[in-house]
C-alpha atoms as a PDB file:
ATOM      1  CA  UNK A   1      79.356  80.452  84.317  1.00  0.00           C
ATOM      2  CA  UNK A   2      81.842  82.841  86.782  1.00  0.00           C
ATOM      3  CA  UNK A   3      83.800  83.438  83.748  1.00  0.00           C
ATOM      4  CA  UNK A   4      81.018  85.238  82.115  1.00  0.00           C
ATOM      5  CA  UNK A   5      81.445  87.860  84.982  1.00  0.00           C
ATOM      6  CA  UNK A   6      83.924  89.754  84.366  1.00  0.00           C
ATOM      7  CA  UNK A   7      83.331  90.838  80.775  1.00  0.00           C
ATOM      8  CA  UNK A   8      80.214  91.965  81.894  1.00  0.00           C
ATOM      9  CA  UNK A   9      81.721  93.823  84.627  1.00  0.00           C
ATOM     10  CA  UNK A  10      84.016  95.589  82.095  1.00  0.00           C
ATOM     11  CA  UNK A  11      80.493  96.237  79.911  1.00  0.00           C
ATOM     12  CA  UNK A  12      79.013  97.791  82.200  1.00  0.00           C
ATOM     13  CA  UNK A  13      81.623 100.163  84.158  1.00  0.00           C
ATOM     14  CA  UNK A  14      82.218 100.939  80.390  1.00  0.00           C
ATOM     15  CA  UNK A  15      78.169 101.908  79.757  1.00  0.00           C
ATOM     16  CA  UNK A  16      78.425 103.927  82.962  1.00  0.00           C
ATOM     17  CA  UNK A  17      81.139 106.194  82.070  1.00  0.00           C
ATOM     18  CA  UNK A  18      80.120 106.653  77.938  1.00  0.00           C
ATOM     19  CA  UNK A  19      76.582 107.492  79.532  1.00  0.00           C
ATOM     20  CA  UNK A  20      78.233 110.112  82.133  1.00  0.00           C
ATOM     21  CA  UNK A  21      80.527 111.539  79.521  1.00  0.00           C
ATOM     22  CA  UNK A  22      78.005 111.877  76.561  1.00  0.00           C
ATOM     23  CA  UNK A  23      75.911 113.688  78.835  1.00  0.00           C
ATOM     24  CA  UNK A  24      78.599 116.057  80.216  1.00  0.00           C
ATOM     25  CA  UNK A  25      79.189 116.706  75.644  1.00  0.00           C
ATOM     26  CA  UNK A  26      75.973 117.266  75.243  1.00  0.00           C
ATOM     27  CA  UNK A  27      75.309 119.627  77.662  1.00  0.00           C
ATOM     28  CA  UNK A  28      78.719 121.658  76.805  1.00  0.00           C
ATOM     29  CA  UNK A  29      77.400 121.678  73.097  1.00  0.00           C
ATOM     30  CA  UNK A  30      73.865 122.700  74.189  1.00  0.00           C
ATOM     31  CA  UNK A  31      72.199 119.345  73.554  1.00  0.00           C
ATOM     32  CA  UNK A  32      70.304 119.636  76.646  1.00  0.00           C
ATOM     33  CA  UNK A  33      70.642 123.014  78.021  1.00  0.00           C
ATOM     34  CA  UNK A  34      71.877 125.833  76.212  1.00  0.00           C
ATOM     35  CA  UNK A  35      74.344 126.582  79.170  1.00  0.00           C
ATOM     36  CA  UNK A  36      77.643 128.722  78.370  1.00  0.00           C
ATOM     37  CA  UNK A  37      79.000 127.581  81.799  1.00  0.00           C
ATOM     38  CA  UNK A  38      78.880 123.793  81.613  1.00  0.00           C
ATOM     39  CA  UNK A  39      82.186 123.007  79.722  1.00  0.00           C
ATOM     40  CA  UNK A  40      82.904 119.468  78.178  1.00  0.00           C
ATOM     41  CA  UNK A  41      85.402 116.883  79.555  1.00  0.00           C
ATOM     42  CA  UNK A  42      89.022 116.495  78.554  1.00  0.00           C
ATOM     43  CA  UNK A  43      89.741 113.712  76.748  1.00  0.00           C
ATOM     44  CA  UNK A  44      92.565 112.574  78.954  1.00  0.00           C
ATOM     45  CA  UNK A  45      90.742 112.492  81.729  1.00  0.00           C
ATOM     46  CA  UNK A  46      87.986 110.868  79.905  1.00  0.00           C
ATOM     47  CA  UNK A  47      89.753 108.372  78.824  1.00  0.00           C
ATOM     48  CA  UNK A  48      91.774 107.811  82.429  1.00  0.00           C
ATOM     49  CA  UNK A  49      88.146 107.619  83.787  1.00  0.00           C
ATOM     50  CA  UNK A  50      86.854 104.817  81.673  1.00  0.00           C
ATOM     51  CA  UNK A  51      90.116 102.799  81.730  1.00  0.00           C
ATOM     52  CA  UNK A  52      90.027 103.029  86.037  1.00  0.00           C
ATOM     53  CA  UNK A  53      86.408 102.448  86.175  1.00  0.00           C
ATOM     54  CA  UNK A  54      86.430  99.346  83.739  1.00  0.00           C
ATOM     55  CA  UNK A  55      89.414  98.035  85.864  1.00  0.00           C
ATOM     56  CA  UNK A  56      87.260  98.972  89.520  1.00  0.00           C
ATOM     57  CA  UNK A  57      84.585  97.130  88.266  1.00  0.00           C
ATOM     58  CA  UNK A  58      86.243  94.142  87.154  1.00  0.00           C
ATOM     59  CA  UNK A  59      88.799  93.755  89.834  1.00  0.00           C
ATOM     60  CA  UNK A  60      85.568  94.471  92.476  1.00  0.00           C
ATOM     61  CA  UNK A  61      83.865  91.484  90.608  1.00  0.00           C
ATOM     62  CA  UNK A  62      87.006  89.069  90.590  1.00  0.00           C
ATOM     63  CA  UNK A  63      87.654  89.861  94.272  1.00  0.00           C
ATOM     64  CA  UNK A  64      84.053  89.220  95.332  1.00  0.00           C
ATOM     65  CA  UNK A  65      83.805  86.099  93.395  1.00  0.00           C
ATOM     66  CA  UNK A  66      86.952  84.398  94.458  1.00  0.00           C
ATOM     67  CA  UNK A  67      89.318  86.613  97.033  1.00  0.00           C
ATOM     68  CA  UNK A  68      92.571  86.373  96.488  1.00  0.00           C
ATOM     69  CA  UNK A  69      95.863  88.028  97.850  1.00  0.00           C
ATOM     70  CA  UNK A  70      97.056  88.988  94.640  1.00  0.00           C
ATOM     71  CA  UNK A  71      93.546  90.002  93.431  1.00  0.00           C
ATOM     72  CA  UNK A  72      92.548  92.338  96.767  1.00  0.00           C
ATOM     73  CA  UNK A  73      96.025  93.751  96.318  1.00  0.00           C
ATOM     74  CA  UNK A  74      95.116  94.831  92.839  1.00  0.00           C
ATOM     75  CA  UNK A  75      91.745  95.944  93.479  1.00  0.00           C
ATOM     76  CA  UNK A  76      93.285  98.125  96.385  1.00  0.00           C
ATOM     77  CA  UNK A  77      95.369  99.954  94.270  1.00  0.00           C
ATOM     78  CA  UNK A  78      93.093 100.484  91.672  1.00  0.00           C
ATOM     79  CA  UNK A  79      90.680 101.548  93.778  1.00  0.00           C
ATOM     80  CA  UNK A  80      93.062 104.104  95.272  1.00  0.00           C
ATOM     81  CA  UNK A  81      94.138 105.669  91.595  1.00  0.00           C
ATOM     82  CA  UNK A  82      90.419 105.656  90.969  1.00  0.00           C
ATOM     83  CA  UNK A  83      89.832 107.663  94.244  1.00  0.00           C
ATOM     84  CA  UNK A  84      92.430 110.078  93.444  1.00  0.00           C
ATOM     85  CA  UNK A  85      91.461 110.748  89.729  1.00  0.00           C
ATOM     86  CA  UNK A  86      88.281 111.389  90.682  1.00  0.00           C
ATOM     87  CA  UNK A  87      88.874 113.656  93.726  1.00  0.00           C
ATOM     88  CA  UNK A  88      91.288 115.736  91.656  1.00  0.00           C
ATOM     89  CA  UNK A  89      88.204 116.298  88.922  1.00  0.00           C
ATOM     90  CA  UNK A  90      85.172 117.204  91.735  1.00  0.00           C
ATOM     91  CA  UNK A  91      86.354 121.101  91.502  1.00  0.00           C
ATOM     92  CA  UNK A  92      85.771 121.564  87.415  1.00  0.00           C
ATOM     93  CA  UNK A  93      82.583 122.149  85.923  1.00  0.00           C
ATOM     94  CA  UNK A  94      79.697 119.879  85.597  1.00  0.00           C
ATOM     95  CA  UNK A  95      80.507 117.323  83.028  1.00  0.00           C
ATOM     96  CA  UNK A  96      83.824 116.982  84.766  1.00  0.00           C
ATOM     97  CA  UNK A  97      82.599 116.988  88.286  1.00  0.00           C
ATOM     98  CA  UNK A  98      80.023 114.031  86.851  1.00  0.00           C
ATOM     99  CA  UNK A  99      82.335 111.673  85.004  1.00  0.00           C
ATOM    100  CA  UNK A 100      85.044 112.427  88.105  1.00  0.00           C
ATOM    101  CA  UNK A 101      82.259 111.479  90.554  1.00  0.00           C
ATOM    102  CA  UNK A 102      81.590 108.225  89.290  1.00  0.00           C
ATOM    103  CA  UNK A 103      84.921 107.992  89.142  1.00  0.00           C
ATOM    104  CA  UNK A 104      85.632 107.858  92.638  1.00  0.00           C
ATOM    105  CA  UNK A 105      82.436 105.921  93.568  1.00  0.00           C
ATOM    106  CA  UNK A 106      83.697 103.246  91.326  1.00  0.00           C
ATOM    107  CA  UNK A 107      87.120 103.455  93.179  1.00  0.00           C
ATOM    108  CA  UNK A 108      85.675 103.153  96.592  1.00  0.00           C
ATOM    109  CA  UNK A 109      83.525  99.982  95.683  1.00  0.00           C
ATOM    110  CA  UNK A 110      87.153  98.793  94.678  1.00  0.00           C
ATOM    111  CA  UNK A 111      89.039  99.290  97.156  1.00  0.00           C
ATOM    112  CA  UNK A 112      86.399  97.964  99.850  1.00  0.00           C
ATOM    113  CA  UNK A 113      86.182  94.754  97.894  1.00  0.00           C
ATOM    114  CA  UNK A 114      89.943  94.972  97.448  1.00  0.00           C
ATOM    115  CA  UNK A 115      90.371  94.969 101.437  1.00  0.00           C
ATOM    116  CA  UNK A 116      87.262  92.346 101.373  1.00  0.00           C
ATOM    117  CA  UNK A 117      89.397  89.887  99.659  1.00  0.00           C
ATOM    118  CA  UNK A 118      92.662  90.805 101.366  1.00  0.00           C
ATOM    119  CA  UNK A 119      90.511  89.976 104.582  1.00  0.00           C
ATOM    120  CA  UNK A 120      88.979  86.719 103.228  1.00  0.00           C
ATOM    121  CA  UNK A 121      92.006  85.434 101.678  1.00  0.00           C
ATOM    122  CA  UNK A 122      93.917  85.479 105.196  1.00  0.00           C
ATOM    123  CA  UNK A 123      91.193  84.221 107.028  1.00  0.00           C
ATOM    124  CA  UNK A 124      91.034  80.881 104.084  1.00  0.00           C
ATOM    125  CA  UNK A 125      94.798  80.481 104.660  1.00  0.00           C
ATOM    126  CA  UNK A 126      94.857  80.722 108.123  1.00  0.00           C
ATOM    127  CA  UNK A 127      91.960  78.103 108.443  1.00  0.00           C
ATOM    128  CA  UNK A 128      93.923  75.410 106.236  1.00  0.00           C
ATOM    129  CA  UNK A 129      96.769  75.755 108.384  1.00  0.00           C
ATOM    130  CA  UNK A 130      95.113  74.743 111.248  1.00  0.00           C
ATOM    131  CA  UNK A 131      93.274  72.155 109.609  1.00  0.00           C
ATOM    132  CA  UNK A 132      96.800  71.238 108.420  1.00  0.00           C
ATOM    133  CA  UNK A 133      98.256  71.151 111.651  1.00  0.00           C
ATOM    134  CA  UNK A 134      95.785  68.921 113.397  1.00  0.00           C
ATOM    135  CA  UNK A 135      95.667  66.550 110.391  1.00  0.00           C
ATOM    136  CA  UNK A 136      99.331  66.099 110.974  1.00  0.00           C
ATOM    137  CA  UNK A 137      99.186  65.911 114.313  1.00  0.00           C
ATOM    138  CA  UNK A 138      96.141  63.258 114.555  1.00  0.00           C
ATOM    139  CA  UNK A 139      97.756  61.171 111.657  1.00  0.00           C
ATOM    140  CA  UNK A 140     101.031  60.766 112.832  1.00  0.00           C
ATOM    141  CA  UNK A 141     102.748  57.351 113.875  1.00  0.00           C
ATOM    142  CA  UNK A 142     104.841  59.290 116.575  1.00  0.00           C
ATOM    143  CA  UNK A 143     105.103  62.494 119.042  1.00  0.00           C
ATOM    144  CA  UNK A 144     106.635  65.230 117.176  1.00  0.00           C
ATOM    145  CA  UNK A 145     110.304  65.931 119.286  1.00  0.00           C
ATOM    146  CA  UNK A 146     112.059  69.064 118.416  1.00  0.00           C
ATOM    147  CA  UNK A 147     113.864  71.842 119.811  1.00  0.00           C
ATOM    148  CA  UNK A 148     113.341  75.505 119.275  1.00  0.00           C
ATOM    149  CA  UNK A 149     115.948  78.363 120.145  1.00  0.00           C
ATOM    150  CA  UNK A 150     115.295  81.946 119.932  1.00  0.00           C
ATOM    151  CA  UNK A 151     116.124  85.259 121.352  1.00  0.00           C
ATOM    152  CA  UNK A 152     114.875  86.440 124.921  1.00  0.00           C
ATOM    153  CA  UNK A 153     115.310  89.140 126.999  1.00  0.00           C
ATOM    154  CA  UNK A 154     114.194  90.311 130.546  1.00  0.00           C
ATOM    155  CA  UNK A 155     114.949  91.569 133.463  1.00  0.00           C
ATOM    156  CA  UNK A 156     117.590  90.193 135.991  1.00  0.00           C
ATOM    157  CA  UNK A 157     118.028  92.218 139.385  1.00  0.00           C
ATOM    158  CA  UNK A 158     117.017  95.654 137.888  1.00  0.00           C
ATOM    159  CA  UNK A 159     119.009  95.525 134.992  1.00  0.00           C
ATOM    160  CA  UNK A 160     118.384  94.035 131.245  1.00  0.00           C
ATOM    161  CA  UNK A 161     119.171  90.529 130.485  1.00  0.00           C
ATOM    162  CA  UNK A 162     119.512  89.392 126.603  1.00  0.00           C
ATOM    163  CA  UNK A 163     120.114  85.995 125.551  1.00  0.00           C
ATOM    164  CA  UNK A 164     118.872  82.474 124.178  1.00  0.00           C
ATOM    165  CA  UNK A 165     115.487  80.822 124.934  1.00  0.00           C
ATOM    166  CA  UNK A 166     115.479  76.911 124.335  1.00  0.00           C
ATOM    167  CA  UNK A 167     112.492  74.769 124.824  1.00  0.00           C
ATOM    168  CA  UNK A 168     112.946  70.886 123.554  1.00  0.00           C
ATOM    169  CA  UNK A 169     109.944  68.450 122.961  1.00  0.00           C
ATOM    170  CA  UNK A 170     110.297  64.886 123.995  1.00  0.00           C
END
């Protein structure tokens, strides 16, 4: 049933921008207002728009669904090139300004669920290695003996000491 999601998600980030971008035609062609100053939208940027606001939408629904590294890394930077598209298109005229609007909401719903996962995905791997730690702790037949050495420095009578820590287990 989760797999279902994300084509969905794709459906309908695609619906949102066709809607925005029909609108901004129409009204450049006089479909709804017979307007000389409301231009249409470029057709790179159109495209650039729906491609970045299918892939906000679907990496925001992956990475709220199941947070992964990987998939909040992804959603970050899509989120970002989202943000930046549409920032760079809020100065045109009003189709543009619409389409790069949406735009950059899209991209900040992205990138938030992008962190989200980042967030969630760290706080699931640091809980199984505690729970990992204990278990092997509890469940073994012996005390764990070890030694560990590593680098310390400090001061010794005013001046700066460097050398080797080494703290042994028994």
């Amino acid at each position: 049933m989760r797999r279902g999601l994300v084509p969905v998600s794709f459906l309908i980030g695609s619906v949102l921008q066709v809607a925005a971008l029909q609108s901004a035609s129409a009204q450049s062609r006089g479909g709804f207002f017979n307007d000389g100053n409301r231009d249409g939208v470029s057709s790179g940027f159109a495209l650039s728009a729906i491609g970045l606001g299918s892939a906000a939408v679907a990496t925001s629904a992956v990475n709220l669904i199941h947070p992964t590294y990987l998939g909040g890394f992804i959603g970050l930077m899509v989120g970002t090139a989202g943000i930046a598209v549409g920032a760079d298109h809020l100065d045109g005229n009003h189709g543009t300004e619409q389409v790069g609007s949406l735009t950059l909401g899209l991209g900040v719903v992205s990138a938030f669920t992008g962190v989200y996962a980042l967030v969630k995905a760290h706080e699931r791997e640091q809980s199984r290695g505690r729970d990992r730690d204990r278990d092997r702790w509890r469940h073994s037949p012996r005390r764990r003996h070890g030694m560990e050495l590593m680098p310390d420095m400090g001061l010794q009578r005013g001046s700066p000491a460097v050398g080797l820590r080494v703290h042994t287990d028994f």
